[in-house]
C-alpha atoms as a PDB file:
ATOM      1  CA  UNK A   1       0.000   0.000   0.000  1.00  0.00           C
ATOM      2  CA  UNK A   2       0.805   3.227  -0.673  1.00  0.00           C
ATOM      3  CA  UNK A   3       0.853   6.418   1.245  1.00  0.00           C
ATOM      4  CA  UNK A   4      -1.781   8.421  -0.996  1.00  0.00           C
ATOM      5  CA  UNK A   5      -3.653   5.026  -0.931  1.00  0.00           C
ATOM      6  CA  UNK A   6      -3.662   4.972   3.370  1.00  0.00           C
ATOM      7  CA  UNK A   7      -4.551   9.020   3.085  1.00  0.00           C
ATOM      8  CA  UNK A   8      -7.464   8.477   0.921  1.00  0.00           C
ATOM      9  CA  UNK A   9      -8.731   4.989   2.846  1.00  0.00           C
ATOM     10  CA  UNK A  10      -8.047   7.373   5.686  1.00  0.00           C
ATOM     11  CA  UNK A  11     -10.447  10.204   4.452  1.00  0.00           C
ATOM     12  CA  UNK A  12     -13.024   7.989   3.440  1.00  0.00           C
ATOM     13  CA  UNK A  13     -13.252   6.236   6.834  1.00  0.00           C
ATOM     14  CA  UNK A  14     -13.674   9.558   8.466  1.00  0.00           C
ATOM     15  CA  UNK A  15     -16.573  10.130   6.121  1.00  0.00           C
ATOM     16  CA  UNK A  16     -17.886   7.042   6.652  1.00  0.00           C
ATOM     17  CA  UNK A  17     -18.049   7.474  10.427  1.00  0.00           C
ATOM     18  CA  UNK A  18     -19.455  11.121  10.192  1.00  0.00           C
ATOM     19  CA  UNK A  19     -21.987   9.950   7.755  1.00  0.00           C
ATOM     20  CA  UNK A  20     -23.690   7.069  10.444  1.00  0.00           C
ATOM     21  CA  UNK A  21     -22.883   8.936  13.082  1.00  0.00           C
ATOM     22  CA  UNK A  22     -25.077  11.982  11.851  1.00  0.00           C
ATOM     23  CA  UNK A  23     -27.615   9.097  10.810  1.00  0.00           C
ATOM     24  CA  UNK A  24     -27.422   7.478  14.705  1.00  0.00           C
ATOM     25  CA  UNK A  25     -27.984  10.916  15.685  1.00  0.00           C
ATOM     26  CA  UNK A  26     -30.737  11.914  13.543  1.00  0.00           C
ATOM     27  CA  UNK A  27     -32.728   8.975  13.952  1.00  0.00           C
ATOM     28  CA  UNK A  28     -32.586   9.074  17.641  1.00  0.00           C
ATOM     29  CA  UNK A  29     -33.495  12.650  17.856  1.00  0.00           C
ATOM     30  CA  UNK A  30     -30.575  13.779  19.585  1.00  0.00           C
ATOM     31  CA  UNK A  31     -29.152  16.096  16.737  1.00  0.00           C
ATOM     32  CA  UNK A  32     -29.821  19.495  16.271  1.00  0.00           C
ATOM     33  CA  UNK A  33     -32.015  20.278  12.979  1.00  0.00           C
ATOM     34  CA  UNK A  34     -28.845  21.272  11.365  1.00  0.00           C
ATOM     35  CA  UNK A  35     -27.054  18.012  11.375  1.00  0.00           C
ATOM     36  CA  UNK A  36     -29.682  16.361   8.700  1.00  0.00           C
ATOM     37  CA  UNK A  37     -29.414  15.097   4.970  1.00  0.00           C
ATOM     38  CA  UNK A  38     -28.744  18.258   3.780  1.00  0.00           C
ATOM     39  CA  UNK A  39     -25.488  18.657   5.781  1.00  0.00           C
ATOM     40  CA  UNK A  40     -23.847  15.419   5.467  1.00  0.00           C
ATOM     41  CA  UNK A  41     -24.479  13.927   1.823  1.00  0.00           C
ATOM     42  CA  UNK A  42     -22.472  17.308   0.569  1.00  0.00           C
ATOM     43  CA  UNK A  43     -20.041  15.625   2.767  1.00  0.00           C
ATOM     44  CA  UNK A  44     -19.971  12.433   1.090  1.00  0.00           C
ATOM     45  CA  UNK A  45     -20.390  13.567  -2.303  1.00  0.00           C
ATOM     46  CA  UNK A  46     -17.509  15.792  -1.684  1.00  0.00           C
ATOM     47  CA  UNK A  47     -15.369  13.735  -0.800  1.00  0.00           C
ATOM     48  CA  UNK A  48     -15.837  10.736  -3.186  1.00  0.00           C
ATOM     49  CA  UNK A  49     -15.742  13.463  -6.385  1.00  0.00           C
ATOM     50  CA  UNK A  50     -12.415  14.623  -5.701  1.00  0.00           C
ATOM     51  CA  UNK A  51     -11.326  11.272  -4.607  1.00  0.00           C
ATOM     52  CA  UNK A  52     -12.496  10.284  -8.417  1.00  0.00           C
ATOM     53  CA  UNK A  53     -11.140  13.406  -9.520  1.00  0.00           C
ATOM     54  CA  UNK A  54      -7.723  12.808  -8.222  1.00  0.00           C
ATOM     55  CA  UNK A  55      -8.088   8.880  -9.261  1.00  0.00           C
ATOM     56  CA  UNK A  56      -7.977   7.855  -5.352  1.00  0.00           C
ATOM     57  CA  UNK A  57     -11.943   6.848  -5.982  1.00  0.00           C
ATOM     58  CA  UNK A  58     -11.438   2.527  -4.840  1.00  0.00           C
ATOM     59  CA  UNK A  59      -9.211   3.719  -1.391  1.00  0.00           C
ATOM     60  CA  UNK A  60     -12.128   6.299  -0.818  1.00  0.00           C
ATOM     61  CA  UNK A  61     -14.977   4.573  -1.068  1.00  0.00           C
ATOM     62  CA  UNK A  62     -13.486   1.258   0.325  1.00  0.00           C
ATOM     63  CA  UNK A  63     -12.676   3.780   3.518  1.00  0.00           C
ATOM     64  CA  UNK A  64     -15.736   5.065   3.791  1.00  0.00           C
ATOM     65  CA  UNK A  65     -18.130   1.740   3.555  1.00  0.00           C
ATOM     66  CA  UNK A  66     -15.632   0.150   6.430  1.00  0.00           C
ATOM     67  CA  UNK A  67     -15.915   3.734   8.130  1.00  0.00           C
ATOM     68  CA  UNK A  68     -19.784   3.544   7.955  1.00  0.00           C
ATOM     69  CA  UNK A  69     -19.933  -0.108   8.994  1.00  0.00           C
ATOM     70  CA  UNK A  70     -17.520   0.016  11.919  1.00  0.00           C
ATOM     71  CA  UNK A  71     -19.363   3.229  13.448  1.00  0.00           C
ATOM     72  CA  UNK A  72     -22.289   1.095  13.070  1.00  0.00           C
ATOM     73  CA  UNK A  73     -21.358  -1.503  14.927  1.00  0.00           C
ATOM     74  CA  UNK A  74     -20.275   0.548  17.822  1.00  0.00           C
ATOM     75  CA  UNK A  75     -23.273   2.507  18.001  1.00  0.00           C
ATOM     76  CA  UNK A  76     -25.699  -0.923  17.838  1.00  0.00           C
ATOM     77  CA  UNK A  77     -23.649  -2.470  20.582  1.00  0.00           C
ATOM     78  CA  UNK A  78     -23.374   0.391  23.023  1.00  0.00           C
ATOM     79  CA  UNK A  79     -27.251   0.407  22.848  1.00  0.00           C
ATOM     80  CA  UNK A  80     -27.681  -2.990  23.478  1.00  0.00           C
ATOM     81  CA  UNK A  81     -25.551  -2.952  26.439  1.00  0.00           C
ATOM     82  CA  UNK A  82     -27.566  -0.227  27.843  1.00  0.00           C
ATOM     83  CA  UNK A  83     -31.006  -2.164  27.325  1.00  0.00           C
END
């Protein structure tokens, strides 16, 4: 691996993670109205674009679906410890 391809599987696992965790926190009312679809798909689609644009599009996207599912995971399993 390459560094460009650890900086862009880096970006796009920060994406990933703000993207569910502005979903967690949408869906369980806790956000401000702010926080909502309108604020985070920019995000995404930002960041994947110049990720494509740049040719970094496969590190990026890889990133952010591991990003998304690991956030994911920790979010459904500190709720079930709470129940």
């Amino acid at each position: 691996m390459t560094v460009m391809f650890l900086l862009w599987f880096a970006i796009g696992a920060a994406t990933g993670a703000l993207h569910t965790a502005g979903l967690w926190r949408r869906a369980h009312r806790v956000a401000r109205p702010e926080w909502s679809f309108p604020s985070r798909m920019p995000l995404v689609a930002i960041t994947l674009v110049i990720a494509a644009l740049v040719g970094r599009i496969l590190p990026a996207a890889i990133g952010w679906a591991i990003g998304l599912a690991m956030t994911s995971v920790v979010f459904v399993s500190r709720q079930r410890r709470w129940m």
